[in-house]
PDBML (XML) file of the C-alpha atoms, coordinates in Angstrom:
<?xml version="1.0" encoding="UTF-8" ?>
<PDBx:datablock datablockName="MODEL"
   xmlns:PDBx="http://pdbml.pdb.org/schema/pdbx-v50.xsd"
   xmlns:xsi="http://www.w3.org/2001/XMLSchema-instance"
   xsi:schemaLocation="http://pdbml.pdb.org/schema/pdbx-v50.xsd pdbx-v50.xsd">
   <PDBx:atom_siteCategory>
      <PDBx:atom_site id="1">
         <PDBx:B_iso_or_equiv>0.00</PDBx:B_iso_or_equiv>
         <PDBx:Cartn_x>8.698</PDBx:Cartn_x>
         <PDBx:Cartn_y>-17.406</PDBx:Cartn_y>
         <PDBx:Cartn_z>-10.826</PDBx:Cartn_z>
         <PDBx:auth_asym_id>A</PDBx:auth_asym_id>
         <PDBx:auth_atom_id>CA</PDBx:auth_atom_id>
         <PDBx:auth_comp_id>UNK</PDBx:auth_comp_id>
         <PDBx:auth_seq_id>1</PDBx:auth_seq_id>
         <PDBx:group_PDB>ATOM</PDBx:group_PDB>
         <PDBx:label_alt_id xsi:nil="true" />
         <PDBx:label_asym_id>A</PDBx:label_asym_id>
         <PDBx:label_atom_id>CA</PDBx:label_atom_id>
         <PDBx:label_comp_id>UNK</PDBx:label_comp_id>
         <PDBx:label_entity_id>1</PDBx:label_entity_id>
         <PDBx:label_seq_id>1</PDBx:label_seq_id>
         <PDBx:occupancy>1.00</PDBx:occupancy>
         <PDBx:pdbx_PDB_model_num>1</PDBx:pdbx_PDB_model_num>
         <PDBx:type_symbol>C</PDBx:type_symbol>
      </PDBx:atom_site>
      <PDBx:atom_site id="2">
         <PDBx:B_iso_or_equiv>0.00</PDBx:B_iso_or_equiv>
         <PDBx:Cartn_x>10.680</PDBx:Cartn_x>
         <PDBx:Cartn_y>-14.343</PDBx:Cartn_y>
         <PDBx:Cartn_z>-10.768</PDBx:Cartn_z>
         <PDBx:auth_asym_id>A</PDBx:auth_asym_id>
         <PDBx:auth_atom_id>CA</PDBx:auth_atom_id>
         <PDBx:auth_comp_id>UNK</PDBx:auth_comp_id>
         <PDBx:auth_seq_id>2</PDBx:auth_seq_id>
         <PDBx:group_PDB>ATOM</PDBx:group_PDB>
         <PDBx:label_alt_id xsi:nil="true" />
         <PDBx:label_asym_id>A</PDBx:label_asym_id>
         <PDBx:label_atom_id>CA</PDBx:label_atom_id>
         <PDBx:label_comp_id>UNK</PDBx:label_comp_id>
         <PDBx:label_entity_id>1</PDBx:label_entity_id>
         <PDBx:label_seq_id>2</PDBx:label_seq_id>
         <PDBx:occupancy>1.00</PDBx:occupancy>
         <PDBx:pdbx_PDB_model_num>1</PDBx:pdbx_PDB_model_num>
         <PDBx:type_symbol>C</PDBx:type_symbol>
      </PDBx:atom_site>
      <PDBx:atom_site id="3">
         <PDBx:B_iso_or_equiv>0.00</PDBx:B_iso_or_equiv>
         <PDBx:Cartn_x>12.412</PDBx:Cartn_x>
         <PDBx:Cartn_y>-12.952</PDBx:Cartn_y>
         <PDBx:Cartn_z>-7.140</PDBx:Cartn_z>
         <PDBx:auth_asym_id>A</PDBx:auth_asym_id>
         <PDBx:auth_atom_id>CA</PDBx:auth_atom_id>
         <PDBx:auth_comp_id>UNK</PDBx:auth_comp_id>
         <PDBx:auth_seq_id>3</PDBx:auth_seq_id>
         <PDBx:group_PDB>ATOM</PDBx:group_PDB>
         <PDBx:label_alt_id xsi:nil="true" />
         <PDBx:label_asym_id>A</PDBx:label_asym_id>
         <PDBx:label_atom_id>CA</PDBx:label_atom_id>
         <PDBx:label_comp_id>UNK</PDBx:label_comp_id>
         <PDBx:label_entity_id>1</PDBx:label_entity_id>
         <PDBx:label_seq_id>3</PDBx:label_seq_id>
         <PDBx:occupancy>1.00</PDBx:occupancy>
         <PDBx:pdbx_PDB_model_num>1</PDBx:pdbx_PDB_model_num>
         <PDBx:type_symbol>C</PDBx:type_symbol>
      </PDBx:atom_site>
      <PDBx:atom_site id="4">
         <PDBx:B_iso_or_equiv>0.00</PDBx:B_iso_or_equiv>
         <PDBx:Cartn_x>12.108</PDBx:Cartn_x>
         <PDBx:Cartn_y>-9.444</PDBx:Cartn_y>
         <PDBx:Cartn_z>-6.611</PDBx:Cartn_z>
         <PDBx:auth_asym_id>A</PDBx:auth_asym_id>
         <PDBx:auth_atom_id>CA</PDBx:auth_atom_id>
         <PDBx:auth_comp_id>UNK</PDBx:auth_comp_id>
         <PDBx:auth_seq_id>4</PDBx:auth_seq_id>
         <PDBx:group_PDB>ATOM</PDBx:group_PDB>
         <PDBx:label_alt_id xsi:nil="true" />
         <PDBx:label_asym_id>A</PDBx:label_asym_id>
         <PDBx:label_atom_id>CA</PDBx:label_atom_id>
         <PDBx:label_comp_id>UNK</PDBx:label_comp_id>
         <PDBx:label_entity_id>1</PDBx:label_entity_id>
         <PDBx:label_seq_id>4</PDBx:label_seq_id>
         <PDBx:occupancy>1.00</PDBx:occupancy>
         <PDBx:pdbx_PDB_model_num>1</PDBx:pdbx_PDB_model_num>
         <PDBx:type_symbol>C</PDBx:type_symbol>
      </PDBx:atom_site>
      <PDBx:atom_site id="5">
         <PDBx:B_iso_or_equiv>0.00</PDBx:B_iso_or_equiv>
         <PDBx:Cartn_x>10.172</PDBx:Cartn_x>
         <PDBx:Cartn_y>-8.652</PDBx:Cartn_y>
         <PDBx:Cartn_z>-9.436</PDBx:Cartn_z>
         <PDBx:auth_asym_id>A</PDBx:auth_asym_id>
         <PDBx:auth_atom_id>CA</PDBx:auth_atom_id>
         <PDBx:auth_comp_id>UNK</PDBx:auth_comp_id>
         <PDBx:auth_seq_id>5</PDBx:auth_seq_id>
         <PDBx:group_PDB>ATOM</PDBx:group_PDB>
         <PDBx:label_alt_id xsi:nil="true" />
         <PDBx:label_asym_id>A</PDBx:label_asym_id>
         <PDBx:label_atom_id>CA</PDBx:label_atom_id>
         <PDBx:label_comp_id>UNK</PDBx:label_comp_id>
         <PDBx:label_entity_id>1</PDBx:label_entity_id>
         <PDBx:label_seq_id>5</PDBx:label_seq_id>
         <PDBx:occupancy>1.00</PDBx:occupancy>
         <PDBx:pdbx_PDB_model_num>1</PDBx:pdbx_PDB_model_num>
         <PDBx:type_symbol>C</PDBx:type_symbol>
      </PDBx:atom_site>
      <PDBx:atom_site id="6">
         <PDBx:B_iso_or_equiv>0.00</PDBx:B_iso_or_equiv>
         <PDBx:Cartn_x>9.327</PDBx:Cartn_x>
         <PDBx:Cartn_y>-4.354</PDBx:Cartn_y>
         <PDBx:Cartn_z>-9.677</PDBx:Cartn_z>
         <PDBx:auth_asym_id>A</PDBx:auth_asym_id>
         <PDBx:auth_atom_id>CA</PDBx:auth_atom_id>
         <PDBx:auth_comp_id>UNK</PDBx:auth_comp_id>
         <PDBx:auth_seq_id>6</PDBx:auth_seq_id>
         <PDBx:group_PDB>ATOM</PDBx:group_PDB>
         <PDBx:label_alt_id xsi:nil="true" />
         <PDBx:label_asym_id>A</PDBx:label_asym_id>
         <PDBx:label_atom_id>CA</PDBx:label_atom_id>
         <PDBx:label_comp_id>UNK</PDBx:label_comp_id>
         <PDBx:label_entity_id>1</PDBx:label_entity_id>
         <PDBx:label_seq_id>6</PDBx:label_seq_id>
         <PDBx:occupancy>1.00</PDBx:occupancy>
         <PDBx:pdbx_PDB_model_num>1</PDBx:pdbx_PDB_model_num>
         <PDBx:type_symbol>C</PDBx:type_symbol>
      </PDBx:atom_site>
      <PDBx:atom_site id="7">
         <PDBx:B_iso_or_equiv>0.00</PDBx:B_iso_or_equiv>
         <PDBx:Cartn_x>5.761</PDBx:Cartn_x>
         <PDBx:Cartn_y>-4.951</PDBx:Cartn_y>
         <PDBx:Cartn_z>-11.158</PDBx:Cartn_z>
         <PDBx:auth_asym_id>A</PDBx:auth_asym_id>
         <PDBx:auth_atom_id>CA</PDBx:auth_atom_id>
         <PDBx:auth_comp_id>UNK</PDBx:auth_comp_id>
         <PDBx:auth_seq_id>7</PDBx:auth_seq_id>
         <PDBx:group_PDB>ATOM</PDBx:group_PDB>
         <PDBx:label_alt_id xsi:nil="true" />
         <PDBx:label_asym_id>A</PDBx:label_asym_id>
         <PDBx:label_atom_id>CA</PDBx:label_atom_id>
         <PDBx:label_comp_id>UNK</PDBx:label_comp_id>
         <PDBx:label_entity_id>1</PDBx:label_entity_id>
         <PDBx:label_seq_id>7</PDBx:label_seq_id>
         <PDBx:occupancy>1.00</PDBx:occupancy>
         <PDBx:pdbx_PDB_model_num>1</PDBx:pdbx_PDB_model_num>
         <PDBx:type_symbol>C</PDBx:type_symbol>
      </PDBx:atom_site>
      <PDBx:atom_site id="8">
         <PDBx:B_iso_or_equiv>0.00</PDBx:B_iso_or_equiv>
         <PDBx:Cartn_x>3.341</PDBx:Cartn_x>
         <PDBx:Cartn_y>-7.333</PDBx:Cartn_y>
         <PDBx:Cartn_z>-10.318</PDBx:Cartn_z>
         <PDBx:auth_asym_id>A</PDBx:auth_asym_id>
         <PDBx:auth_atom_id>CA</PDBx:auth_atom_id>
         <PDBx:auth_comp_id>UNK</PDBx:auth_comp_id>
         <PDBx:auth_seq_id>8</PDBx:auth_seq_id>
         <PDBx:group_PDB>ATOM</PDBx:group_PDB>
         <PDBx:label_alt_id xsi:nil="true" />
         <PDBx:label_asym_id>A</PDBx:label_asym_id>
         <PDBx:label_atom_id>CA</PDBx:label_atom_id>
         <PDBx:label_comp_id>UNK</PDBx:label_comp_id>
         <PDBx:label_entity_id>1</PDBx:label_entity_id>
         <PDBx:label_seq_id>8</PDBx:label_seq_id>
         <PDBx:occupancy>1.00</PDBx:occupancy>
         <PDBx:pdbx_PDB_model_num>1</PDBx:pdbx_PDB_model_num>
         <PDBx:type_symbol>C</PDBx:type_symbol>
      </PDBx:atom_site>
      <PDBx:atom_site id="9">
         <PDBx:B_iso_or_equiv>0.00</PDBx:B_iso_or_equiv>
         <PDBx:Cartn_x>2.447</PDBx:Cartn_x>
         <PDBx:Cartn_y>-9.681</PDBx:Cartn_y>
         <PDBx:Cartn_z>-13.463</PDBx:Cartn_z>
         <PDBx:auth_asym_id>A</PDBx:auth_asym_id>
         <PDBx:auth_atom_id>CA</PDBx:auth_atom_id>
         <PDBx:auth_comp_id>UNK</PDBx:auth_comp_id>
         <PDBx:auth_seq_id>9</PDBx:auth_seq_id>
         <PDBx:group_PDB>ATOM</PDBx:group_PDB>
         <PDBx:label_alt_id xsi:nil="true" />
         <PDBx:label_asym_id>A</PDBx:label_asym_id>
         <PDBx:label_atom_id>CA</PDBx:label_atom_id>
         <PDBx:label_comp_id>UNK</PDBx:label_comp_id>
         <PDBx:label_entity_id>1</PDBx:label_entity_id>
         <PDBx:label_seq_id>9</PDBx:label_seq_id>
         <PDBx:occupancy>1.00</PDBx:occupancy>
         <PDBx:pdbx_PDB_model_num>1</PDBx:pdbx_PDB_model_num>
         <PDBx:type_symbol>C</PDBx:type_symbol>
      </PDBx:atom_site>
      <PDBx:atom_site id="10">
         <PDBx:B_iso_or_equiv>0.00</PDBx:B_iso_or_equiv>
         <PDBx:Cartn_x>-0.994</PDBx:Cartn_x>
         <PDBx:Cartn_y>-11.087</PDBx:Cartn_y>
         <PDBx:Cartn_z>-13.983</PDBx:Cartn_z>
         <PDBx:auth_asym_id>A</PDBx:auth_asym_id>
         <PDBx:auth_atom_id>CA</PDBx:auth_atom_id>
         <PDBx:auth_comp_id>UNK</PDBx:auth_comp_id>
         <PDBx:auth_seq_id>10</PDBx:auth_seq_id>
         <PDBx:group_PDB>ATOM</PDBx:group_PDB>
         <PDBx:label_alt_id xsi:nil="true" />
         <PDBx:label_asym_id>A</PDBx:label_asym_id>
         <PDBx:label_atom_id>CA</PDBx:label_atom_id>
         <PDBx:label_comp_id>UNK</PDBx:label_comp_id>
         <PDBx:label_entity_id>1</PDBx:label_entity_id>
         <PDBx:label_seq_id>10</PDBx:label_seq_id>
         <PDBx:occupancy>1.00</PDBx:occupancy>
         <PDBx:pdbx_PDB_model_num>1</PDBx:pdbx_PDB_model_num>
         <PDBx:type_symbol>C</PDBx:type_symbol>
      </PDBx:atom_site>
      <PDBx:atom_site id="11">
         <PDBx:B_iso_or_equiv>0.00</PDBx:B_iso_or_equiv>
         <PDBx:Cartn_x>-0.230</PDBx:Cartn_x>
         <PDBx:Cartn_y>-13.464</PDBx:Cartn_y>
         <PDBx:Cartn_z>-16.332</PDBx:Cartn_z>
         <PDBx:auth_asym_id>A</PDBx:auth_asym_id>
         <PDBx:auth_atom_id>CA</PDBx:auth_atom_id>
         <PDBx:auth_comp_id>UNK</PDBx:auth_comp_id>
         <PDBx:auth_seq_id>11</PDBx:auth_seq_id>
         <PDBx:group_PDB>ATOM</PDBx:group_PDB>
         <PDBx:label_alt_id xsi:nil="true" />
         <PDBx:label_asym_id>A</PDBx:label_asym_id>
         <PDBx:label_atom_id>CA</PDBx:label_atom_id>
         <PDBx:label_comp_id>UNK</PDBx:label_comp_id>
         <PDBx:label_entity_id>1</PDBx:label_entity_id>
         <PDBx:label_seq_id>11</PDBx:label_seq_id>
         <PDBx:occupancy>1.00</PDBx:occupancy>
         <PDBx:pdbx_PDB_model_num>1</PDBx:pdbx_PDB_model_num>
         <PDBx:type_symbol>C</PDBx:type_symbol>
      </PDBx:atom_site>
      <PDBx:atom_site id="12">
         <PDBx:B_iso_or_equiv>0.00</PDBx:B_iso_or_equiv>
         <PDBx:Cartn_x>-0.681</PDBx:Cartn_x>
         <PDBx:Cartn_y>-17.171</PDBx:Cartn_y>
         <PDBx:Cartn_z>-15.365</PDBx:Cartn_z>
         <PDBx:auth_asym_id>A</PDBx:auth_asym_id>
         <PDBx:auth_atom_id>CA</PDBx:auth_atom_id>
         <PDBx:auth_comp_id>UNK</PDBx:auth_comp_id>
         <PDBx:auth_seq_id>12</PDBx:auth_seq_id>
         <PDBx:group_PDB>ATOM</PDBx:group_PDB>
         <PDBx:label_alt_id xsi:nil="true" />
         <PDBx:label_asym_id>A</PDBx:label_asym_id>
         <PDBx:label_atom_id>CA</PDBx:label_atom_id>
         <PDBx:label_comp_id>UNK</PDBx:label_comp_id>
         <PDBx:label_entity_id>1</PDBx:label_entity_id>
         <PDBx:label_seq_id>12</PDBx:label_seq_id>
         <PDBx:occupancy>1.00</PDBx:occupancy>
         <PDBx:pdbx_PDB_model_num>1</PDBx:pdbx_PDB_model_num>
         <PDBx:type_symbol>C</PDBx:type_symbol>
      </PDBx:atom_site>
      <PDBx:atom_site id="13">
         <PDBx:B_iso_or_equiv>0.00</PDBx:B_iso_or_equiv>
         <PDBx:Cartn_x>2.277</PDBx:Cartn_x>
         <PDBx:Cartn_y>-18.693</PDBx:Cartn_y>
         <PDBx:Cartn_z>-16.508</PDBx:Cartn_z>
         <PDBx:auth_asym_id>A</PDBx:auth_asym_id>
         <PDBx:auth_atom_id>CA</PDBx:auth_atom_id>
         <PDBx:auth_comp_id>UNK</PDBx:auth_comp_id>
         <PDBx:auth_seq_id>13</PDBx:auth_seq_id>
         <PDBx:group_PDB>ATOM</PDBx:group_PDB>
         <PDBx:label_alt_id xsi:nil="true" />
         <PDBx:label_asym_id>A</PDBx:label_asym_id>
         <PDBx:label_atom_id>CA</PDBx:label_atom_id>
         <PDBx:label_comp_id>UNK</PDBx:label_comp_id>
         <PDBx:label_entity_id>1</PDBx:label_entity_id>
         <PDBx:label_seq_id>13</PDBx:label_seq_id>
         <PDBx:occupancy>1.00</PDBx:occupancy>
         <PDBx:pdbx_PDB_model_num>1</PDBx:pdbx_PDB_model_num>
         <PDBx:type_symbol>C</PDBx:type_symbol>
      </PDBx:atom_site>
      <PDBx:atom_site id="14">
         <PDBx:B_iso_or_equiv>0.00</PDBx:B_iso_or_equiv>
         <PDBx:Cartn_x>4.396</PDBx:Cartn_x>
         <PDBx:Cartn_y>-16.916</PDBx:Cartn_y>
         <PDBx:Cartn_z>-14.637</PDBx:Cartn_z>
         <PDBx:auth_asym_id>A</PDBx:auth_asym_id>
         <PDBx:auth_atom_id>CA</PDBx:auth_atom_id>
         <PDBx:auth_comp_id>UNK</PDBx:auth_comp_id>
         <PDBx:auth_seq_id>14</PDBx:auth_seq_id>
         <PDBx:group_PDB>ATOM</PDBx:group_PDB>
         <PDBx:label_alt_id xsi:nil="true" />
         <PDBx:label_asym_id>A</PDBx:label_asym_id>
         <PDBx:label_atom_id>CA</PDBx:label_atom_id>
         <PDBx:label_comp_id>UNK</PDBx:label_comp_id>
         <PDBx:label_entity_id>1</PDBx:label_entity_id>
         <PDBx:label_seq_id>14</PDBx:label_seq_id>
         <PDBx:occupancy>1.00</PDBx:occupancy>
         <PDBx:pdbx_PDB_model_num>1</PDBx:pdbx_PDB_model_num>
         <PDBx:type_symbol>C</PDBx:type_symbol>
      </PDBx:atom_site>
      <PDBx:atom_site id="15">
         <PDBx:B_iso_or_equiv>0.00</PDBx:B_iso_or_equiv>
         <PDBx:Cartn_x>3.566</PDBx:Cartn_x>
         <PDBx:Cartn_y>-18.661</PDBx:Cartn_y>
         <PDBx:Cartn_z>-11.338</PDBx:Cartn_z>
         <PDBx:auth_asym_id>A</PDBx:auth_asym_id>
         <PDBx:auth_atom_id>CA</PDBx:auth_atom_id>
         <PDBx:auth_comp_id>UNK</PDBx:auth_comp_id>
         <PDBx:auth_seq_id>15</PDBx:auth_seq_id>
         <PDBx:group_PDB>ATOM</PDBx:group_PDB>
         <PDBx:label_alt_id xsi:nil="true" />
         <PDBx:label_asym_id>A</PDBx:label_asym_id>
         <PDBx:label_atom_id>CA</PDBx:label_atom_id>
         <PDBx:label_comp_id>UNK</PDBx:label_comp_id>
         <PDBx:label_entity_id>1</PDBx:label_entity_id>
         <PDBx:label_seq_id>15</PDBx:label_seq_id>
         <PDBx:occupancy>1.00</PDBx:occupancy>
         <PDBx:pdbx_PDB_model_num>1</PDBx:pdbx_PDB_model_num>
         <PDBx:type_symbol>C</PDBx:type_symbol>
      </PDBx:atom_site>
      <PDBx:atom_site id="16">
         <PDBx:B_iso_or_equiv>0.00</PDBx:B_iso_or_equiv>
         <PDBx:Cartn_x>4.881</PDBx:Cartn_x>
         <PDBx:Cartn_y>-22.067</PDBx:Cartn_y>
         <PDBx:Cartn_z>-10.501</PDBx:Cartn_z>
         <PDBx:auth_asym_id>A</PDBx:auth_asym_id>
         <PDBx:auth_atom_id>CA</PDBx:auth_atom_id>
         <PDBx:auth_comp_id>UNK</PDBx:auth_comp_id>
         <PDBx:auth_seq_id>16</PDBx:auth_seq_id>
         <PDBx:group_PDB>ATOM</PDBx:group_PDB>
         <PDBx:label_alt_id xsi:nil="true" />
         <PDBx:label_asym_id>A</PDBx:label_asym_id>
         <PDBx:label_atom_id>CA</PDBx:label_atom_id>
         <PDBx:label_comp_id>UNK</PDBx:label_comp_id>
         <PDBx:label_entity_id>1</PDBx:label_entity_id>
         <PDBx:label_seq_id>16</PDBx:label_seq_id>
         <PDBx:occupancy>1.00</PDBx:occupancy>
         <PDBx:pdbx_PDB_model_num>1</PDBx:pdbx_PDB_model_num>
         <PDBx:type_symbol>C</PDBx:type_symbol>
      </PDBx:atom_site>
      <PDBx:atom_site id="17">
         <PDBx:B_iso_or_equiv>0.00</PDBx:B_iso_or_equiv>
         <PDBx:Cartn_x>4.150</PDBx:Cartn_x>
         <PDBx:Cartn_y>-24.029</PDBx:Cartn_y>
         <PDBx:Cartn_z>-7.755</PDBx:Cartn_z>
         <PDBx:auth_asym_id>A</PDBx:auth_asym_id>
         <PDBx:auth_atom_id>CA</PDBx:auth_atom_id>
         <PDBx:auth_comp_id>UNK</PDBx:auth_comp_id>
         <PDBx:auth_seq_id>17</PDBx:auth_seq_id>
         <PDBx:group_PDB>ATOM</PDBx:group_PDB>
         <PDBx:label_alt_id xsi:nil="true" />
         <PDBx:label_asym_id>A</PDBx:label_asym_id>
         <PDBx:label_atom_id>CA</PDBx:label_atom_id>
         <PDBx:label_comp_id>UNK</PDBx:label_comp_id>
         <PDBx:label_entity_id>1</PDBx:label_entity_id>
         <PDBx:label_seq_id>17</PDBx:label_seq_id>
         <PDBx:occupancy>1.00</PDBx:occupancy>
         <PDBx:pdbx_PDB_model_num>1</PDBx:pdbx_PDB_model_num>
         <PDBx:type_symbol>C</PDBx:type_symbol>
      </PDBx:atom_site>
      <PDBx:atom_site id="18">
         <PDBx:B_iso_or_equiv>0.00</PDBx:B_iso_or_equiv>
         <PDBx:Cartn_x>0.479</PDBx:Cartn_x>
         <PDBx:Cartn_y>-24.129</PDBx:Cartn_y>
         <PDBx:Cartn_z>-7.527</PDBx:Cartn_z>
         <PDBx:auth_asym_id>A</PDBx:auth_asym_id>
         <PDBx:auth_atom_id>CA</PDBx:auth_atom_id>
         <PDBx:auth_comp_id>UNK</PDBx:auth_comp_id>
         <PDBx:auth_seq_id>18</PDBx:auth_seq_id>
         <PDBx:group_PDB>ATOM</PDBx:group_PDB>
         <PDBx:label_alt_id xsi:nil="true" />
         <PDBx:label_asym_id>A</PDBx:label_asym_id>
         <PDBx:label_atom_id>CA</PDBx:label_atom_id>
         <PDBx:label_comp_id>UNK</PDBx:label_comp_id>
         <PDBx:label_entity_id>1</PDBx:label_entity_id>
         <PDBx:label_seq_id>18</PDBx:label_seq_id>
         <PDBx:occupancy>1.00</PDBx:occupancy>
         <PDBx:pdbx_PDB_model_num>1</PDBx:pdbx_PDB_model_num>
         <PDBx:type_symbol>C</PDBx:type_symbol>
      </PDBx:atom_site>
      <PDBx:atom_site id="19">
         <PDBx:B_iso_or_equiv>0.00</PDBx:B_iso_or_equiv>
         <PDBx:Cartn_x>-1.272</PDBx:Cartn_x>
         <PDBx:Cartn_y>-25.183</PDBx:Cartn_y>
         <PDBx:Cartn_z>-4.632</PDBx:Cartn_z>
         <PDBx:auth_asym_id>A</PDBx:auth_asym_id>
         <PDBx:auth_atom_id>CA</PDBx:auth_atom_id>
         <PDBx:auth_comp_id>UNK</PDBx:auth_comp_id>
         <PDBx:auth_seq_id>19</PDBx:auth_seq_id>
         <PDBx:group_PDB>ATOM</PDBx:group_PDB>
         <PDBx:label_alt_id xsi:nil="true" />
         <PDBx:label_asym_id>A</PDBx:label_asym_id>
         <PDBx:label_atom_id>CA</PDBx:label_atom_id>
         <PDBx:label_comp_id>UNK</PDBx:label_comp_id>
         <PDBx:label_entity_id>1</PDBx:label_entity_id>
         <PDBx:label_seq_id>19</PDBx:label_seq_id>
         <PDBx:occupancy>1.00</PDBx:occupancy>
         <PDBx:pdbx_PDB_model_num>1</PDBx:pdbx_PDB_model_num>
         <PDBx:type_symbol>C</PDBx:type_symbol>
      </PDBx:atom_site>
      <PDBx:atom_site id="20">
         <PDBx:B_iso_or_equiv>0.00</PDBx:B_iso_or_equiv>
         <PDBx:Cartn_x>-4.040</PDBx:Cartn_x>
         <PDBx:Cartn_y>-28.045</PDBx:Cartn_y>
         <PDBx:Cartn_z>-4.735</PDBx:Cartn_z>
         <PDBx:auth_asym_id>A</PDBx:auth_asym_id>
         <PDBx:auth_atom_id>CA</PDBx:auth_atom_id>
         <PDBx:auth_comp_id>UNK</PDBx:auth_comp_id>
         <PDBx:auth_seq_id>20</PDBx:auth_seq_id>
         <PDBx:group_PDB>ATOM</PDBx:group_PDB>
         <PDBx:label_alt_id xsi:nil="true" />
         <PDBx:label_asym_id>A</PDBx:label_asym_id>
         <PDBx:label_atom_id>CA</PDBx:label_atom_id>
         <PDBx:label_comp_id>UNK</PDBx:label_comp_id>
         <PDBx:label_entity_id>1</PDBx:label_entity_id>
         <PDBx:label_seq_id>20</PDBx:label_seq_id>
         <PDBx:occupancy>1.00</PDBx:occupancy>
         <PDBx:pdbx_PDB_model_num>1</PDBx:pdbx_PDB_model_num>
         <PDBx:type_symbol>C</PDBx:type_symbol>
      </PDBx:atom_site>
      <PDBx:atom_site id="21">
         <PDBx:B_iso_or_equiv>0.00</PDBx:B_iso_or_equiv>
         <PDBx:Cartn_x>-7.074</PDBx:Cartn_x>
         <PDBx:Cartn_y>-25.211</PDBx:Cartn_y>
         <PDBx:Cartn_z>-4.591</PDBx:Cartn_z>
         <PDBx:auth_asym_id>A</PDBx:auth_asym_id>
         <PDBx:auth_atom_id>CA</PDBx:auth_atom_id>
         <PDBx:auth_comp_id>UNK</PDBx:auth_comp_id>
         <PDBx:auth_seq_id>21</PDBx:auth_seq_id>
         <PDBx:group_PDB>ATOM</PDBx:group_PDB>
         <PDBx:label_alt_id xsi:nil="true" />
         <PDBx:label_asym_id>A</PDBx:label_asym_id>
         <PDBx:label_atom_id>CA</PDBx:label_atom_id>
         <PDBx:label_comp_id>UNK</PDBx:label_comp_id>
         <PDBx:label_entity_id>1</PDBx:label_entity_id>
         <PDBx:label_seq_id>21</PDBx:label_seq_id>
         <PDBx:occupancy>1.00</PDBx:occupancy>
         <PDBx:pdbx_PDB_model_num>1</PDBx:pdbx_PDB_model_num>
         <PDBx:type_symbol>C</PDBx:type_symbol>
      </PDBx:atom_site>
      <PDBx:atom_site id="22">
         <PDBx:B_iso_or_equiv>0.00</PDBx:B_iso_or_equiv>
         <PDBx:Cartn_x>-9.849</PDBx:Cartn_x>
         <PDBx:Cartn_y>-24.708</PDBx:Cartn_y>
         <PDBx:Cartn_z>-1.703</PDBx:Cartn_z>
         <PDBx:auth_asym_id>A</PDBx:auth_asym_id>
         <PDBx:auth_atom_id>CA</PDBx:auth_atom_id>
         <PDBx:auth_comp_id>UNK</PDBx:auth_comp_id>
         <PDBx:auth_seq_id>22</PDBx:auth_seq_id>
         <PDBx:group_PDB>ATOM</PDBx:group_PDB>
         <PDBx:label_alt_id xsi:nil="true" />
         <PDBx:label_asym_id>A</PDBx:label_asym_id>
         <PDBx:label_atom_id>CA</PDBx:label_atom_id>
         <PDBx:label_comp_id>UNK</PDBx:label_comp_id>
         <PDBx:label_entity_id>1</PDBx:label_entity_id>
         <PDBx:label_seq_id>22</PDBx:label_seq_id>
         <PDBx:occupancy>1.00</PDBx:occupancy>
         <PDBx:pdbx_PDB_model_num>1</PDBx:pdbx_PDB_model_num>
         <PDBx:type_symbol>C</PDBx:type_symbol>
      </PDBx:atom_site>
      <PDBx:atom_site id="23">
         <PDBx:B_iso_or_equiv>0.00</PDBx:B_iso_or_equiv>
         <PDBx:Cartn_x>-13.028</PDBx:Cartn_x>
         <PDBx:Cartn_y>-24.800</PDBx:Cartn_y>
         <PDBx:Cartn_z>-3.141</PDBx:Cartn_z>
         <PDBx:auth_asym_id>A</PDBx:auth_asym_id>
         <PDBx:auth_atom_id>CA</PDBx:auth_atom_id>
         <PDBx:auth_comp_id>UNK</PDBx:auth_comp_id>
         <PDBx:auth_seq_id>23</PDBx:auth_seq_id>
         <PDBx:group_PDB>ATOM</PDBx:group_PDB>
         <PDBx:label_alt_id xsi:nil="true" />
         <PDBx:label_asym_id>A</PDBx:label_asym_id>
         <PDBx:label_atom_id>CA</PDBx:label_atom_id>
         <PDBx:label_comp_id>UNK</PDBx:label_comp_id>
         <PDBx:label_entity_id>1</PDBx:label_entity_id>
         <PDBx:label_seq_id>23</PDBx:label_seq_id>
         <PDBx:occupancy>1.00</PDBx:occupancy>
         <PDBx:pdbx_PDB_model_num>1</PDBx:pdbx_PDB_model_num>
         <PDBx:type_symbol>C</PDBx:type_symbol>
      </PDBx:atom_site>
      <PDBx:atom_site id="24">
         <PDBx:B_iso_or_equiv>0.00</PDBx:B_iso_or_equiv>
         <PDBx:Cartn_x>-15.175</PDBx:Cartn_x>
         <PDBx:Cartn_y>-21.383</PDBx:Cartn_y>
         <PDBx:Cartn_z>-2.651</PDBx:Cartn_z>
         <PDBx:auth_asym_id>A</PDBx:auth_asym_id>
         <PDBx:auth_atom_id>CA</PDBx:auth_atom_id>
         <PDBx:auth_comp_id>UNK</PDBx:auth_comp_id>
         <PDBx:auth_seq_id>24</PDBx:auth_seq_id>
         <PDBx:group_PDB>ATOM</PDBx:group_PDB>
         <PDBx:label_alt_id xsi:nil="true" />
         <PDBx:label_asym_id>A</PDBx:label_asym_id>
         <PDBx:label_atom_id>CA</PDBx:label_atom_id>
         <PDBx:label_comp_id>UNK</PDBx:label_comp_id>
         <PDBx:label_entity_id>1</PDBx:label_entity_id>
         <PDBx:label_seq_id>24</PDBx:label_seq_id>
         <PDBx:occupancy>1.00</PDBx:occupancy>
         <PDBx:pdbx_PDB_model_num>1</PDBx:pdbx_PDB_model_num>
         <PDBx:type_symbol>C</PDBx:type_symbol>
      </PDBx:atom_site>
   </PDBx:atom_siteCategory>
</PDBx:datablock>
């Protein structure tokens, strides 16, 4: 959710816009 960020983050609620999944 955040442009340009320094550090990745590994923390789920951070992303947005989720895809529909591919099952594996």
């Amino acid at each position: 959710r955040q442009p340009l960020r320094a550090v990745v983050t590994t923390t789920r609620s951070e992303y947005v816009y989720w895809g529909q999944g591919t099952q594996v």
